[in-house]
C-alpha atoms as a PDB file:
ATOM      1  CA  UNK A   1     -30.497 -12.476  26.744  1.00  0.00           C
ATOM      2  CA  UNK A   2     -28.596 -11.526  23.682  1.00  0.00           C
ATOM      3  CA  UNK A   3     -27.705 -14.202  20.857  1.00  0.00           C
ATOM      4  CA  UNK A   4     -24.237 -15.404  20.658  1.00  0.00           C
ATOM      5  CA  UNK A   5     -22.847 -14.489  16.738  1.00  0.00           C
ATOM      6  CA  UNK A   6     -19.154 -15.523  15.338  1.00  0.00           C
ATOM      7  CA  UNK A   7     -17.849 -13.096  12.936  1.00  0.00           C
ATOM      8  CA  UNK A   8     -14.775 -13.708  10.902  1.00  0.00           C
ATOM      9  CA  UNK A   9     -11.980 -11.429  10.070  1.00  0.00           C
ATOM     10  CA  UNK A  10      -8.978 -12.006   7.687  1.00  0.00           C
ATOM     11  CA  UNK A  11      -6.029  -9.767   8.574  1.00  0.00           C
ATOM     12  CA  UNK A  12      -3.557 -10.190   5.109  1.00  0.00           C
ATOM     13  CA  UNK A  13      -0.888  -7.265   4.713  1.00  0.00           C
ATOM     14  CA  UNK A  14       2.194  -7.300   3.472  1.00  0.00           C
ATOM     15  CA  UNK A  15       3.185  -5.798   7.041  1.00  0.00           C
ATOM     16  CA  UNK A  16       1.369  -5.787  10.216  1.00  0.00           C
ATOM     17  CA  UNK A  17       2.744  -4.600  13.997  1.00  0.00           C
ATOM     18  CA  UNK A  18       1.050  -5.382  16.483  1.00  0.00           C
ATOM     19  CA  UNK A  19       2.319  -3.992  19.781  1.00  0.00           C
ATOM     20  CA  UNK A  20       1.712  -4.570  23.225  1.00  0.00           C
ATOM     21  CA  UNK A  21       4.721  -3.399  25.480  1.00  0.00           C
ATOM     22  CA  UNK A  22       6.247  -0.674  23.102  1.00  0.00           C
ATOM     23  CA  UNK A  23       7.595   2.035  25.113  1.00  0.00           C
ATOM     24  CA  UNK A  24       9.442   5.441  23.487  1.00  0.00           C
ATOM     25  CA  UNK A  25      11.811   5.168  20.808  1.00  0.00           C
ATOM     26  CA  UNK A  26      11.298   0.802  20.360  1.00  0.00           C
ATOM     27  CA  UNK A  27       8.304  -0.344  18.616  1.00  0.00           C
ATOM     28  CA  UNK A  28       8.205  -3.656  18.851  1.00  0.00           C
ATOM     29  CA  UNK A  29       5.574  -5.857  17.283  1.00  0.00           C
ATOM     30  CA  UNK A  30       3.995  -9.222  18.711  1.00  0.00           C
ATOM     31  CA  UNK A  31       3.586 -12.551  16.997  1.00  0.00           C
ATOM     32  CA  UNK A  32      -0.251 -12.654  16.850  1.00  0.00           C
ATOM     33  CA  UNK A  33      -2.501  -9.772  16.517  1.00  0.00           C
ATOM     34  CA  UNK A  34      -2.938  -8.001  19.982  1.00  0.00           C
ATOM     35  CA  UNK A  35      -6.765  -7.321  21.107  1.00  0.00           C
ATOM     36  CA  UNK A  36      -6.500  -3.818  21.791  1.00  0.00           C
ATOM     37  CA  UNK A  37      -5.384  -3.124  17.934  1.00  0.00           C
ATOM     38  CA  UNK A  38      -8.208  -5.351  16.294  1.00  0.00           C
ATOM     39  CA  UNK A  39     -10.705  -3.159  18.508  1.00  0.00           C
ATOM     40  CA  UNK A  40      -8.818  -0.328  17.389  1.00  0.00           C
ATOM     41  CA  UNK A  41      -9.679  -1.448  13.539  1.00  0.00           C
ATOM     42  CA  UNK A  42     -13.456  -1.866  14.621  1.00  0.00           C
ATOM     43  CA  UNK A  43     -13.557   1.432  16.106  1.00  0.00           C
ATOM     44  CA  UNK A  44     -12.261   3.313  13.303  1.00  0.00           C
ATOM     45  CA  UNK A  45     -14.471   1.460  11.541  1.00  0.00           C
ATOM     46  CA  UNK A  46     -17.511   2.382  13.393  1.00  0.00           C
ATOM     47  CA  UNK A  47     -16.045   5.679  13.787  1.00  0.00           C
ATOM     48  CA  UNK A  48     -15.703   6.493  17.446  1.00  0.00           C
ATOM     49  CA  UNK A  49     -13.562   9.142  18.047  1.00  0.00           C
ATOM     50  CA  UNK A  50     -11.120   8.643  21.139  1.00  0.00           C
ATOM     51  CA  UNK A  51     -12.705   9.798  24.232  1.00  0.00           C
ATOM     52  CA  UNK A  52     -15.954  10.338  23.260  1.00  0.00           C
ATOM     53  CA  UNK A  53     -19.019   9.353  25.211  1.00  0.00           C
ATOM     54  CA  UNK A  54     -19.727   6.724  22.370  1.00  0.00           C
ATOM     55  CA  UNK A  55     -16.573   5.215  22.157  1.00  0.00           C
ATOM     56  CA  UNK A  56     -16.989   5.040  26.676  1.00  0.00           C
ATOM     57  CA  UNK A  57     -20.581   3.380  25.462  1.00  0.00           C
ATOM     58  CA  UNK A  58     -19.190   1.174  22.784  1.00  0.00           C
ATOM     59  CA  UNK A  59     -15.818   0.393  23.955  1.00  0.00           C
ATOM     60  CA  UNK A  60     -16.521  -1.990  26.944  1.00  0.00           C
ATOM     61  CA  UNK A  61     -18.788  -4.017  24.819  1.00  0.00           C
ATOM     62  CA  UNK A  62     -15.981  -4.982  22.210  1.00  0.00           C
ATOM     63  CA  UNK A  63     -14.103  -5.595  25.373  1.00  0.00           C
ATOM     64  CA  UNK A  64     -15.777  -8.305  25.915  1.00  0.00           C
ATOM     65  CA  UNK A  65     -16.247 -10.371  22.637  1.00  0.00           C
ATOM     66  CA  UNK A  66     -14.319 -13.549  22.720  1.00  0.00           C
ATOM     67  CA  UNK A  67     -11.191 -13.861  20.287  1.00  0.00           C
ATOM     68  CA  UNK A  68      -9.627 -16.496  18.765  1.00  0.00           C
ATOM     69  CA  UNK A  69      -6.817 -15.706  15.946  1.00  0.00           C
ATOM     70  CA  UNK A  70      -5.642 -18.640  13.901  1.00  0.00           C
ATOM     71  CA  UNK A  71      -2.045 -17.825  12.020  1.00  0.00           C
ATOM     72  CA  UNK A  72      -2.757 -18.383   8.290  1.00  0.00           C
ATOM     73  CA  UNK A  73       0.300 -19.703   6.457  1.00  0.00           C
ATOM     74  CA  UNK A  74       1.669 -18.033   3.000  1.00  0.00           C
ATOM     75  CA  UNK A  75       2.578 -20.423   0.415  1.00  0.00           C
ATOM     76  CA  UNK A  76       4.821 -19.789  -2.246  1.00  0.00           C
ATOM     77  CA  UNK A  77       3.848 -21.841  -5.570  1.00  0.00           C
ATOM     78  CA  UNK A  78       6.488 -22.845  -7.490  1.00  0.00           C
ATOM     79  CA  UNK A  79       5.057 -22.842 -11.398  1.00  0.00           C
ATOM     80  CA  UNK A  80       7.174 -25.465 -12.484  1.00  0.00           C
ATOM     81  CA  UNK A  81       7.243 -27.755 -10.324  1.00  0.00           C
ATOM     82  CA  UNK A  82       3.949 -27.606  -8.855  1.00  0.00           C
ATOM     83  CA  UNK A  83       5.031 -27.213  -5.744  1.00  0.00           C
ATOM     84  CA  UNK A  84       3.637 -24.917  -2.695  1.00  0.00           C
ATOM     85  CA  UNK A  85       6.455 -23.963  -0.010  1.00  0.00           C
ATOM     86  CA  UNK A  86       4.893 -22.384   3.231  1.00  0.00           C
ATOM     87  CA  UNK A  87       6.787 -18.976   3.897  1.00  0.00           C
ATOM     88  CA  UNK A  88       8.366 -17.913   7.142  1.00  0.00           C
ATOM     89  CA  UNK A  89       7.309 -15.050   8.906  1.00  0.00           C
ATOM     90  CA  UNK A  90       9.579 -12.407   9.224  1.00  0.00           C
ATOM     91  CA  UNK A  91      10.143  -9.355  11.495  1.00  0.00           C
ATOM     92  CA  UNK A  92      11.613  -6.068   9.945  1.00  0.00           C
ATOM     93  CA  UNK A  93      13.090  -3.252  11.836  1.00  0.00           C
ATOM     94  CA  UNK A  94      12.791   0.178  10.438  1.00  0.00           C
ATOM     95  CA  UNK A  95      15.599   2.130  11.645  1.00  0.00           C
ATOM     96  CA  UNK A  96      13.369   5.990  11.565  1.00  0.00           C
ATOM     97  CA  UNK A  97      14.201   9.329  12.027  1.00  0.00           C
ATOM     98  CA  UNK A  98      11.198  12.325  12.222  1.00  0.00           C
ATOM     99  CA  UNK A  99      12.444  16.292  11.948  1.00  0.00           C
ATOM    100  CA  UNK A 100      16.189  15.836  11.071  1.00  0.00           C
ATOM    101  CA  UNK A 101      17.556  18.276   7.999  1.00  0.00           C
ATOM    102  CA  UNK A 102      15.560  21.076   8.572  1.00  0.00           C
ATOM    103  CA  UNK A 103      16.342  24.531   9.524  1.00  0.00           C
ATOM    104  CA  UNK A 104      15.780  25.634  13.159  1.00  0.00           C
ATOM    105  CA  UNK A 105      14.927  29.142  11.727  1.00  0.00           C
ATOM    106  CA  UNK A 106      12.871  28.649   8.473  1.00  0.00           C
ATOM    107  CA  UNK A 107      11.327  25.857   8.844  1.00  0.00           C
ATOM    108  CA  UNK A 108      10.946  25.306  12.704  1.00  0.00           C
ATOM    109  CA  UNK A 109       7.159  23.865  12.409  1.00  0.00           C
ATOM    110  CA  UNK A 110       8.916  20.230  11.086  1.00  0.00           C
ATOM    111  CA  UNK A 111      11.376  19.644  13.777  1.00  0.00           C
ATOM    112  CA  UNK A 112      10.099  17.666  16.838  1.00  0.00           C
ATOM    113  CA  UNK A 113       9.587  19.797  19.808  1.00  0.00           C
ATOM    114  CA  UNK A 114      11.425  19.839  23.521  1.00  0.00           C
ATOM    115  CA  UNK A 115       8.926  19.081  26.397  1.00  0.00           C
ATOM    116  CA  UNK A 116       7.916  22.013  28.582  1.00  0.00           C
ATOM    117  CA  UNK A 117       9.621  24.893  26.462  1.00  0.00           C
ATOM    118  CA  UNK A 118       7.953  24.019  23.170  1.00  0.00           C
ATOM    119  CA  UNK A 119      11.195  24.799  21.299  1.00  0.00           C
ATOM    120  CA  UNK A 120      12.820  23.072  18.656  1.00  0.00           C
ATOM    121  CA  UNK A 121      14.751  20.484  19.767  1.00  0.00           C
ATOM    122  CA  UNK A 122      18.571  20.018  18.474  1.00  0.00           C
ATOM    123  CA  UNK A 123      18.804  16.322  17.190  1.00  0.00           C
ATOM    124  CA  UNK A 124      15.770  14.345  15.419  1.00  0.00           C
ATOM    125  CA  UNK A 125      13.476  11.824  17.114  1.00  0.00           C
ATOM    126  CA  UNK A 126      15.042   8.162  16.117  1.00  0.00           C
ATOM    127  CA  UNK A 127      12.853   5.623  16.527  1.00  0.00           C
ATOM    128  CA  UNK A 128      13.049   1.939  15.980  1.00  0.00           C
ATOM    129  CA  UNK A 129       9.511   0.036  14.794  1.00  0.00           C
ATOM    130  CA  UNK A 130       9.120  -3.668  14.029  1.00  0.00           C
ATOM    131  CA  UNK A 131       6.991  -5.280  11.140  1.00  0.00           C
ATOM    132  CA  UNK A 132       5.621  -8.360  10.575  1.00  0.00           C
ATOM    133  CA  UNK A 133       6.456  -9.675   6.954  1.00  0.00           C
ATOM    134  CA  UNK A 134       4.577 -12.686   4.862  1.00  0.00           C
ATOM    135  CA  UNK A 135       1.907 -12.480   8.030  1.00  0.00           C
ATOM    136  CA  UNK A 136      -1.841 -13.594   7.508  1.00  0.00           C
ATOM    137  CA  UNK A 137      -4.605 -14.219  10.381  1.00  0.00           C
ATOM    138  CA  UNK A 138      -7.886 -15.208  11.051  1.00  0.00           C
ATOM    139  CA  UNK A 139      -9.984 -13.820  13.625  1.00  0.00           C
ATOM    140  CA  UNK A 140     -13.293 -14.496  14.943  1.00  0.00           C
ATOM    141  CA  UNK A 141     -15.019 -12.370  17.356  1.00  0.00           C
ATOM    142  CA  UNK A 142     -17.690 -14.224  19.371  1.00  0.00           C
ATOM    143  CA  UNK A 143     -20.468 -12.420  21.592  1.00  0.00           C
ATOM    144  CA  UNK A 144     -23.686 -10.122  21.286  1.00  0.00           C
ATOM    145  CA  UNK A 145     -24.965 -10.916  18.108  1.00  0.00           C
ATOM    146  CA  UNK A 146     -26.522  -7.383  17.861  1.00  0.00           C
ATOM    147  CA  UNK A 147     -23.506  -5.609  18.166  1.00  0.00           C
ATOM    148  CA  UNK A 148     -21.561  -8.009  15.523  1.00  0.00           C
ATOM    149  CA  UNK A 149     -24.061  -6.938  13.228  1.00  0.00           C
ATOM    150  CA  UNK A 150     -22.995  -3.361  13.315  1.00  0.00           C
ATOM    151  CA  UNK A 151     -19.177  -4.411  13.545  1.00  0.00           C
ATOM    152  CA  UNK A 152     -20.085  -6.029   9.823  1.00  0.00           C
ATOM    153  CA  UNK A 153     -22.141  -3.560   8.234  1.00  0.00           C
ATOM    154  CA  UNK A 154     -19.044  -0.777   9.727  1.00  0.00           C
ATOM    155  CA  UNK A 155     -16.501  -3.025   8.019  1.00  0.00           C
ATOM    156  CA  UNK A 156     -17.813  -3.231   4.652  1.00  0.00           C
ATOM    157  CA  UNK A 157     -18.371   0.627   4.930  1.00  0.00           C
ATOM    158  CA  UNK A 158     -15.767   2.155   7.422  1.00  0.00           C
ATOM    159  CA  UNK A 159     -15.759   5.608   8.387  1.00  0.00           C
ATOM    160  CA  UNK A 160     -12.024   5.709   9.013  1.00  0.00           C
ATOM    161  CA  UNK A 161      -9.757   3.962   6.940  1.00  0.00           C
ATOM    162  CA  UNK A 162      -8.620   0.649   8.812  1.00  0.00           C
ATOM    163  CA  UNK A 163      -5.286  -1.062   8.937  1.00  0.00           C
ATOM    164  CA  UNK A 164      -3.263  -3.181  10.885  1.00  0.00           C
ATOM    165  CA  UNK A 165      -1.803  -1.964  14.002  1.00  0.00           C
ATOM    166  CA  UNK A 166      -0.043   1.070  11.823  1.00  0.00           C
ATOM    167  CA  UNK A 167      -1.224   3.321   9.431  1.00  0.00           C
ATOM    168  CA  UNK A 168       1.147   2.104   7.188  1.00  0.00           C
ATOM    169  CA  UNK A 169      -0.145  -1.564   7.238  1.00  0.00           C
ATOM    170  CA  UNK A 170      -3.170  -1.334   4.889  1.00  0.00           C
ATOM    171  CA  UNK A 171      -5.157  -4.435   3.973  1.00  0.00           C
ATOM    172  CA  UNK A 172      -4.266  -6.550   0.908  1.00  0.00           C
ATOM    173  CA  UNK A 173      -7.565  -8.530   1.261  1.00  0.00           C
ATOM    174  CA  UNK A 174     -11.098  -7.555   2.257  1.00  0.00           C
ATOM    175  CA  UNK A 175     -11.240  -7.935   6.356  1.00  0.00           C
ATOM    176  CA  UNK A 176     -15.214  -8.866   6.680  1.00  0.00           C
ATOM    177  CA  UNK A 177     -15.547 -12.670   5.880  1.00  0.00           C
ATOM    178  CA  UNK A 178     -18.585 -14.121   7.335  1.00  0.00           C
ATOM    179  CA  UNK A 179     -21.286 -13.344  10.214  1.00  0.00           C
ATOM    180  CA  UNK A 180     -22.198 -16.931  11.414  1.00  0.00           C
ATOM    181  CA  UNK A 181     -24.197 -18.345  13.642  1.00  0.00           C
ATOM    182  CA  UNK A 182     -21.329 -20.959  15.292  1.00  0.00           C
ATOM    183  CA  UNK A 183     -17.795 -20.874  15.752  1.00  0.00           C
ATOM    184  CA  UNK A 184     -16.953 -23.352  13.322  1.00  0.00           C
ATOM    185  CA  UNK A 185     -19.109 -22.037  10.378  1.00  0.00           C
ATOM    186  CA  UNK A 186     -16.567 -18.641  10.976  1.00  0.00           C
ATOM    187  CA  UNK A 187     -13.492 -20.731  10.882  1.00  0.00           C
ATOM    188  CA  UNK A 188     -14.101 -22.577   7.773  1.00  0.00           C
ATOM    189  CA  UNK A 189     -14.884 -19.328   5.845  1.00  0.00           C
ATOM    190  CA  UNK A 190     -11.068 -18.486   6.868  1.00  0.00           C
ATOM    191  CA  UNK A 191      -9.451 -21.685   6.615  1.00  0.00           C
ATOM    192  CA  UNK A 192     -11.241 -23.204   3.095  1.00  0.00           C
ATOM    193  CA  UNK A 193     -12.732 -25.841   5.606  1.00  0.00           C
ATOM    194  CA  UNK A 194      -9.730 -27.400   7.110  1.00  0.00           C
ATOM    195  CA  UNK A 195      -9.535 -28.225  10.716  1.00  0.00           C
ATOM    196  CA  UNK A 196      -8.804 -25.840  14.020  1.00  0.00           C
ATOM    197  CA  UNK A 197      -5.986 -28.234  14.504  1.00  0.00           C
ATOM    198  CA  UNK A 198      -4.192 -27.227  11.564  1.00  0.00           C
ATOM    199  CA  UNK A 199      -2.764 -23.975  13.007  1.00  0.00           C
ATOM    200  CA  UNK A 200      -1.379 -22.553  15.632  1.00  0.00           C
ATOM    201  CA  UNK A 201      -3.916 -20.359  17.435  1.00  0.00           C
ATOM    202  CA  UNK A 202      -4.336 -17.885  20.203  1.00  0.00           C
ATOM    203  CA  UNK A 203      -7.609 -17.421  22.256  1.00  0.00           C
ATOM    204  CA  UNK A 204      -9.001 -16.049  25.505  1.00  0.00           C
ATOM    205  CA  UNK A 205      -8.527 -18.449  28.149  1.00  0.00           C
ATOM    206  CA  UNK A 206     -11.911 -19.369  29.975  1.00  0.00           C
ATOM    207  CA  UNK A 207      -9.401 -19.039  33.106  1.00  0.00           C
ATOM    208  CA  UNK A 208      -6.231 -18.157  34.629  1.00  0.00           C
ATOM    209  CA  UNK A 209      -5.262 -22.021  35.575  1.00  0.00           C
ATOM    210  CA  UNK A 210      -5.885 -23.448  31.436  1.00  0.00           C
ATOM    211  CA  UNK A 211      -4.124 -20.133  30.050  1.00  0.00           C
ATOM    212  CA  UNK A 212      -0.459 -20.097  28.863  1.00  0.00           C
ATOM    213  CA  UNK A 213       0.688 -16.285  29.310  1.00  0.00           C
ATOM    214  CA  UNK A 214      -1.214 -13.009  29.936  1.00  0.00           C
ATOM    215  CA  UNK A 215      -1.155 -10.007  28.085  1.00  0.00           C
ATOM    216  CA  UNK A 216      -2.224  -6.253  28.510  1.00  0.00           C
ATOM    217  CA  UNK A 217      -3.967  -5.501  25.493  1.00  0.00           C
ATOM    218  CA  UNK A 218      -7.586  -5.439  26.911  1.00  0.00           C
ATOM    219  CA  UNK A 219      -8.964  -1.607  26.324  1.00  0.00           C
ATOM    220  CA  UNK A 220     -10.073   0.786  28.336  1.00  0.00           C
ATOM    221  CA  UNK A 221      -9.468   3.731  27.250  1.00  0.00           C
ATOM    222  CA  UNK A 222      -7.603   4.542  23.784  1.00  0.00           C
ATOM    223  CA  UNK A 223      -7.677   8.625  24.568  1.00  0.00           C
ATOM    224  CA  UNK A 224      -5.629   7.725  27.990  1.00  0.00           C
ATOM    225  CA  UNK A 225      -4.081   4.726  26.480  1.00  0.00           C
ATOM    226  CA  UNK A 226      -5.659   2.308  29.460  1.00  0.00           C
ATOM    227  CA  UNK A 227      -5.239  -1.692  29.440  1.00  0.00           C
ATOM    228  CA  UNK A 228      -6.567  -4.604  31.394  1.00  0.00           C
ATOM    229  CA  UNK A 229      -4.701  -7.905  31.294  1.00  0.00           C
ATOM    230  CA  UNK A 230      -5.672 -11.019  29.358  1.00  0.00           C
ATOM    231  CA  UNK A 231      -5.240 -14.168  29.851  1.00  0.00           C
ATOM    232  CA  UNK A 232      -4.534 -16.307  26.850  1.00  0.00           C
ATOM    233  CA  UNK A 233      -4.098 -19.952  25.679  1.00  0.00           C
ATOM    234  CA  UNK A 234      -1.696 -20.850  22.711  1.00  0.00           C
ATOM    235  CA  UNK A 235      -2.021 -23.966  21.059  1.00  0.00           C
ATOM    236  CA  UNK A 236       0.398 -24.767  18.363  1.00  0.00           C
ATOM    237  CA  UNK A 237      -0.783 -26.147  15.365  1.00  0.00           C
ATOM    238  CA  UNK A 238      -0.359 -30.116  14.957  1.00  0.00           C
ATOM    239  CA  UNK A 239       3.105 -31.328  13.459  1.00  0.00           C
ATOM    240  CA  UNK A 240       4.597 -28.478  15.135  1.00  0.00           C
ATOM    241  CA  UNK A 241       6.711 -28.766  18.168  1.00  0.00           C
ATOM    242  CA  UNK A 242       6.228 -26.686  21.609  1.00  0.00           C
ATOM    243  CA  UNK A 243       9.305 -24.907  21.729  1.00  0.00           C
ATOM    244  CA  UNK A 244       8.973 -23.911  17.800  1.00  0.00           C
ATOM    245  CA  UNK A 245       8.556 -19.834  16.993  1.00  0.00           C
ATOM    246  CA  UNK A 246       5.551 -19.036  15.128  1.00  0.00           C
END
């Protein structure tokens, strides 16, 4: 039987999206980091190409590690007074348009195409797509130590470049932070050795009766874009109350 390792991740951006029921032109983002895009990271990372028999090798085995994201206040530090002010997290909506202003004749190879004929269409695609603003996290994976091992050496030499949820959202911060060999050795490399309780976090639930919500944003298959629900448990850090947005 494989050995259990914890590996931590930092996730610091100045914008992250992480989506998990975007459909056509509204790209929303969720509050906490969805599983299916911090796979995503590790697989460009290891540098499996969608739908290839390694990523179908690889792919079910990151499936399975255990996550637990802790949100990782900002703090704004005020020089003369001394003071530290934790900042809000913010969402940002990017009102976006792709192929409008060019020429249907000349340049034809720029404007989005219609479905089924292939021709140019009229109008530009307008999209709307949400950011997360003043957002940090901490993740540790838990699970075949083996495998974690290659995860860490692949993150502190990717093959792809790796960002967060967009291709736009590239780290501010190194993302490998520590291989260890229990859960709370990971955590204190993220959170300078204060406690769990200190923020508000979002794990697997260890079942459906002790989780809070569910989510589809298990992988299965990025080349057919294929999910599996997951049940989760959020805690809310102490101080905080229940009904609060985080």
């Amino acid at each position: 039987m494989s050995e259990t390792a914890y590996l931590a991740l930092m996730l610091d951006a100045p914008m992250q999206s992480w989506g998990f029921a975007s459909r056509f032109q509204r790209r929303t983002t969720g509050l906490h980091p969805t599983k299916s895009g911090v796979i995503g990271l590790l697989c460009a990372a290891l540098g499996l190409e969608k739908g290839s028999p390694k990523e179908a090798e690889v792919l079910p085995r990151l499936a399975k590690l255990h996550m637990l994201c802790l949100t990782i206040p900002r703090c704004n530090h005020n020089h003369w007074t001394g003071k530290e002010t934790k900042l809000s997290v913010w969402r940002l909506e990017d009102f976006h348009t792709v192929g409008g202003g060019y020429d249907k004749e000349k340049q034809p190879l720029n404007i989005p195409r219609t479905a089924g004929t292939g021709k140019p269409r009229n109008n530009p695609d307008i999209t709307r797509r949400q950011y997360l603003l003043d957002a940090c996290f901490g993740v540790v994976l838990s699970g075949d130590a083996t495998l974690l091992e290659q995860v860490k050496y692949a993150l502190q030499n990717p093959v792809w470049g790796i960002w967060f949820g967009r291709k736009n959202c590239i780290p501010a911060a190194p993302v490998f932070r520590k291989l260890a060999a229990s859960e709370k050795e990971a955590v204190s490399a993220l959170t300078e050795g204060r406690p769990v309780s200190a923020f508000t976090r979002m794990s697997d639930a260890a079942s459906f009766s002790v989780g809070t919500d569910s989510l589809g944003d298990v992988p299965l298959s990025f080349k057919e874009r294929r999910f599996m629900m997951r049940r989760i448990n959020l805690e809310m850090a102490e101080g905080i109350p229940d009904n609060a947005v985080v």
